[in-house]
N, C-alpha and C. Protein backbone atom coordinates (compact mmCIF):
# COMPACT_ATOMS: atom_id res chain seq x y z
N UNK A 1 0.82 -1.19 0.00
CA UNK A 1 0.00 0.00 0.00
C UNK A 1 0.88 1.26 0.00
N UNK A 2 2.05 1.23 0.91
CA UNK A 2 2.95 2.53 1.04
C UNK A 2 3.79 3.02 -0.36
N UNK A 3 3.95 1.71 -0.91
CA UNK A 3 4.32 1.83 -2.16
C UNK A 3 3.64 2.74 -3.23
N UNK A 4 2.73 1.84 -3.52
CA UNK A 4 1.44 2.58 -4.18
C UNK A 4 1.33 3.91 -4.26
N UNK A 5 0.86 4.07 -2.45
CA UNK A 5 0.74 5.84 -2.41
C UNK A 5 2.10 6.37 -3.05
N UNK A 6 3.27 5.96 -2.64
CA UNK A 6 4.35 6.40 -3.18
C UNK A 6 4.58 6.62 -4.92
N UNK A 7 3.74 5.39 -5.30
CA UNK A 7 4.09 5.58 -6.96
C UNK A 7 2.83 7.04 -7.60
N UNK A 8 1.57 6.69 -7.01
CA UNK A 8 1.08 7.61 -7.58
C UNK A 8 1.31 8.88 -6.83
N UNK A 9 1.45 8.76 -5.81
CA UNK A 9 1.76 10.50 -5.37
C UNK A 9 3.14 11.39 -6.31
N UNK A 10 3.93 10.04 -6.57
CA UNK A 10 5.27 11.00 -7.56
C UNK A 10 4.35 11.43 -8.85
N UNK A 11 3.39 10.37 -9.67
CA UNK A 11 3.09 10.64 -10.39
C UNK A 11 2.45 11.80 -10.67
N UNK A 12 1.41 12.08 -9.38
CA UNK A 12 0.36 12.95 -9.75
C UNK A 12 1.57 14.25 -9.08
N UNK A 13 2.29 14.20 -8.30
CA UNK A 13 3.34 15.52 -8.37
C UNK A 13 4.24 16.20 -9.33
N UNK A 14 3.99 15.31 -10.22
CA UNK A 14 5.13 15.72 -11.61
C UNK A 14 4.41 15.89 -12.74
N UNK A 15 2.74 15.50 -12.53
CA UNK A 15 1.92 16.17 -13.43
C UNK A 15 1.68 17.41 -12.81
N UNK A 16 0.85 17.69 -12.17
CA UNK A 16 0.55 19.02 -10.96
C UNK A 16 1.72 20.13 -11.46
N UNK A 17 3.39 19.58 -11.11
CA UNK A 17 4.31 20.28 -11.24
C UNK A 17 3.90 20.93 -12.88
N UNK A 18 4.08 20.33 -13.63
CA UNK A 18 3.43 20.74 -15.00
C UNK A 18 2.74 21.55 -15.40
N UNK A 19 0.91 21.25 -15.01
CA UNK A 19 0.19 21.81 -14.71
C UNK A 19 0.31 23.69 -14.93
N UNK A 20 1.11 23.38 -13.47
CA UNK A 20 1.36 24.68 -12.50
C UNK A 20 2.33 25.56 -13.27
N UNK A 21 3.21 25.19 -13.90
CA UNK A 21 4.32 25.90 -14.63
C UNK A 21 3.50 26.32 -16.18
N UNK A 22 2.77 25.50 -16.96
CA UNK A 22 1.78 26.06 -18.08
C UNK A 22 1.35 26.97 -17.80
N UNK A 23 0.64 26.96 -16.48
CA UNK A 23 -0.60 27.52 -16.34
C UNK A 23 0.05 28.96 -15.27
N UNK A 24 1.28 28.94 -15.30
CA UNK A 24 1.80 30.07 -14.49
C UNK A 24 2.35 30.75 -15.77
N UNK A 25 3.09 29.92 -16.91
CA UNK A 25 3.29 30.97 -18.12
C UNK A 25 1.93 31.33 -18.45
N UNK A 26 0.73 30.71 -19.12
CA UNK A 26 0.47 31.16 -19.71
C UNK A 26 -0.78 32.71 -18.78
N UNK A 27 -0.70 32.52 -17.11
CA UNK A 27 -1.35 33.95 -16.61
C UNK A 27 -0.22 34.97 -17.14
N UNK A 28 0.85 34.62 -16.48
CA UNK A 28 1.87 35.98 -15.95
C UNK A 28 2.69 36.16 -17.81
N UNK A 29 2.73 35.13 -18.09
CA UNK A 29 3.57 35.63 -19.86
C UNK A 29 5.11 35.19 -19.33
N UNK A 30 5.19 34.79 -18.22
CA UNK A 30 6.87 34.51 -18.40
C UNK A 30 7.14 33.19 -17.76
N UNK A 31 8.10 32.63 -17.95
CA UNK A 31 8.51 31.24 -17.67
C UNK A 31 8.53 31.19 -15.67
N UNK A 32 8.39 29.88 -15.24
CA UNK A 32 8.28 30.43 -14.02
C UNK A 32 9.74 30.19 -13.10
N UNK A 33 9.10 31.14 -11.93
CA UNK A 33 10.73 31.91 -11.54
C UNK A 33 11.72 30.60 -10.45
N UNK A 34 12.51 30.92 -10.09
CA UNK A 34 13.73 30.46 -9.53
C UNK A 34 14.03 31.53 -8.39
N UNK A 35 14.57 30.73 -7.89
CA UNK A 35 15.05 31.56 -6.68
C UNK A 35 16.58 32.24 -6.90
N UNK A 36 17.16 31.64 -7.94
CA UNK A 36 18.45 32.39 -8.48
C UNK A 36 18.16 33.34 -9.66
N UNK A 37 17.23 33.03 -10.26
CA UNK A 37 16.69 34.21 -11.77
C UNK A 37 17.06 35.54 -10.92
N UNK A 38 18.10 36.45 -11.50
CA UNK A 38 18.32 37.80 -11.30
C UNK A 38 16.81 38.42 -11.84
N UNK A 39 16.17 38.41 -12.36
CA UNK A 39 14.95 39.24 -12.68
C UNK A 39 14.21 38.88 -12.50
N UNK A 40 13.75 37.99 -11.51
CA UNK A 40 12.17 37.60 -10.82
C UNK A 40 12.36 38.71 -9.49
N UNK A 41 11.07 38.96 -9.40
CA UNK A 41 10.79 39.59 -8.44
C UNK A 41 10.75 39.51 -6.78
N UNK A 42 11.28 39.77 -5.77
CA UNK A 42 10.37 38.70 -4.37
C UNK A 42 9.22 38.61 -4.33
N UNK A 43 8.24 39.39 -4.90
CA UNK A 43 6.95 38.88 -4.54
C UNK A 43 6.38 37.97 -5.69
N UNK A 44 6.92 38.00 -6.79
CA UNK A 44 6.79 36.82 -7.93
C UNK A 44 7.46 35.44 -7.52
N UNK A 45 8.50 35.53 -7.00
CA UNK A 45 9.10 34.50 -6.23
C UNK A 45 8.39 33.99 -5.05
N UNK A 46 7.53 35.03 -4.11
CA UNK A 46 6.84 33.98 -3.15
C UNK A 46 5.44 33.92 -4.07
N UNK A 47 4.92 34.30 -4.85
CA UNK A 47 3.98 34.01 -5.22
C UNK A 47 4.03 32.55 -5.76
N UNK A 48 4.66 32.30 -6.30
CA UNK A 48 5.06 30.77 -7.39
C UNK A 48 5.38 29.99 -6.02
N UNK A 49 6.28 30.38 -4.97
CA UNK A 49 6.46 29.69 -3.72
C UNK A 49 5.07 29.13 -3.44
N UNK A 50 4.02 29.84 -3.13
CA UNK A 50 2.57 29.71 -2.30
C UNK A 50 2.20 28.86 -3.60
N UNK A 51 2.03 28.96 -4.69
CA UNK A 51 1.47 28.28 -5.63
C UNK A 51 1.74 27.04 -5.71
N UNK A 52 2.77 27.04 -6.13
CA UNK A 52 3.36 25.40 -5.89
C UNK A 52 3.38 24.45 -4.71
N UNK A 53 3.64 25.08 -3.66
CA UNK A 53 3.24 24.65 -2.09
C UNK A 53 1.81 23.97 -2.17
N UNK A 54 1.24 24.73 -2.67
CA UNK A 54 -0.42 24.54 -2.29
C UNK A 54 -1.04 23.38 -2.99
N UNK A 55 -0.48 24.04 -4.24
CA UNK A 55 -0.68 22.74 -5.14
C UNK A 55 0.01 21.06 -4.84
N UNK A 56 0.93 21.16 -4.37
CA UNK A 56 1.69 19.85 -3.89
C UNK A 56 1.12 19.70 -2.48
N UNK A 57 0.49 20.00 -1.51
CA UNK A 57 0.24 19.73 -0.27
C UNK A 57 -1.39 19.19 -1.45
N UNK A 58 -2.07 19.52 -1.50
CA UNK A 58 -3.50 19.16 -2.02
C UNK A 58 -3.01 17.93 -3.39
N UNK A 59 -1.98 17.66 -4.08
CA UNK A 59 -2.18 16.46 -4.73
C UNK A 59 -1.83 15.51 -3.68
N UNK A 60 -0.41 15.67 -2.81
CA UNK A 60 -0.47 14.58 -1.76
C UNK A 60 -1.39 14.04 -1.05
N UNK A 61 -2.88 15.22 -0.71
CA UNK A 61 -3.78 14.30 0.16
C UNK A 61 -4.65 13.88 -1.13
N UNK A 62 -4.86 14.33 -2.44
CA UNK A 62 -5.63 13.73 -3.20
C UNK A 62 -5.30 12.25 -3.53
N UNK A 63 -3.82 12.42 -3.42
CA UNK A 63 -3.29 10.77 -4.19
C UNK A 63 -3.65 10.01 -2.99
N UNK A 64 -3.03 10.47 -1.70
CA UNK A 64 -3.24 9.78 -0.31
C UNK A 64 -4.55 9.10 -0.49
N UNK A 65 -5.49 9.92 0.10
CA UNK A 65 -7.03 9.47 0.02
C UNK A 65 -7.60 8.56 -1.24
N UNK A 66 -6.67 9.26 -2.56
CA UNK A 66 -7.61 7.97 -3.65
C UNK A 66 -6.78 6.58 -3.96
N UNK A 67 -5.54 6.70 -3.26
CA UNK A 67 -4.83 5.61 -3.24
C UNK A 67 -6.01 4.39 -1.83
N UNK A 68 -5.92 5.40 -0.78
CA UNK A 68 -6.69 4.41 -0.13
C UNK A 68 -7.93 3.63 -0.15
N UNK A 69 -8.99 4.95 -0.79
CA UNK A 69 -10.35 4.75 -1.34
C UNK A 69 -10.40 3.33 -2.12
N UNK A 70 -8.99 3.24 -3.20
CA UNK A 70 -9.10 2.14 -4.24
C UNK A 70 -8.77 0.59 -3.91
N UNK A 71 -7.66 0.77 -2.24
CA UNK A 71 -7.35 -0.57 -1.34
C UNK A 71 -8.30 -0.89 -0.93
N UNK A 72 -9.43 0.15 -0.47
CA UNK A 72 -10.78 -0.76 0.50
C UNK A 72 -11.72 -0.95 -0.49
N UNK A 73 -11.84 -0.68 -1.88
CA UNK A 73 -12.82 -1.29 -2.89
C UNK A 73 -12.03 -2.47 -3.25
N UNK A 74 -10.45 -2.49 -3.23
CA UNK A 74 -10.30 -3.67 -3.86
C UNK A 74 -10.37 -4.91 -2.63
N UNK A 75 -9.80 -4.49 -1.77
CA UNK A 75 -10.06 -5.40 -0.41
C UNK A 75 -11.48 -5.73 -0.15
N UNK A 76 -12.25 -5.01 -0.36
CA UNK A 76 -13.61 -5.49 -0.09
C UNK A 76 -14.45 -6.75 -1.07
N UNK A 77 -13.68 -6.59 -1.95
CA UNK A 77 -14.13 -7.59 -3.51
C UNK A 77 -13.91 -8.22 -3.32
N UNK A 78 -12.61 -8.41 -2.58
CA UNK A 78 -11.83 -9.98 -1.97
C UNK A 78 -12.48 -11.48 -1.01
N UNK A 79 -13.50 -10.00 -0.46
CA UNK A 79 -14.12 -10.85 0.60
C UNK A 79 -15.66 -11.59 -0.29
């Protein structure tokens, strides 16, 4: 089971990661920032900080929870 959560939580974090970087070029028009980019801003820099945070704390409990949801349908079939 720990596995599991483990495989899909990378998965759904490296889509998300994706996601989040499209969808941060295509609001703001620029590639998204780094904490070394000389021309990002600090508040563009914590903004993408909070963004990405948020987004990775909410796929971890999404994968969490539907990883488990899918052990007690399949465990239950068993019986």
């Amino acid at each position: 089971m720990k596995i599991t959560t483990l495989a899909v939580s990378l998965g759904a974090g490296w889509v998300a990661q994706k996601a989040v970087a499209a969808l941060w070029t295509k609001v703001t028009g620029h590639s998204p920032v780094h904490g070394d980019d000389d021309d990002a801003t600090v508040a563009s820099i914590v903004a993408f900080a909070a963004v990405t945070s948020a987004t990775a704390a909410l796929t971890r409990v999404l994968a969490t929870r539907g990883t488990s949801r899918f052990a007690k349908r399949l465990h239950a079939r068993k019986r």
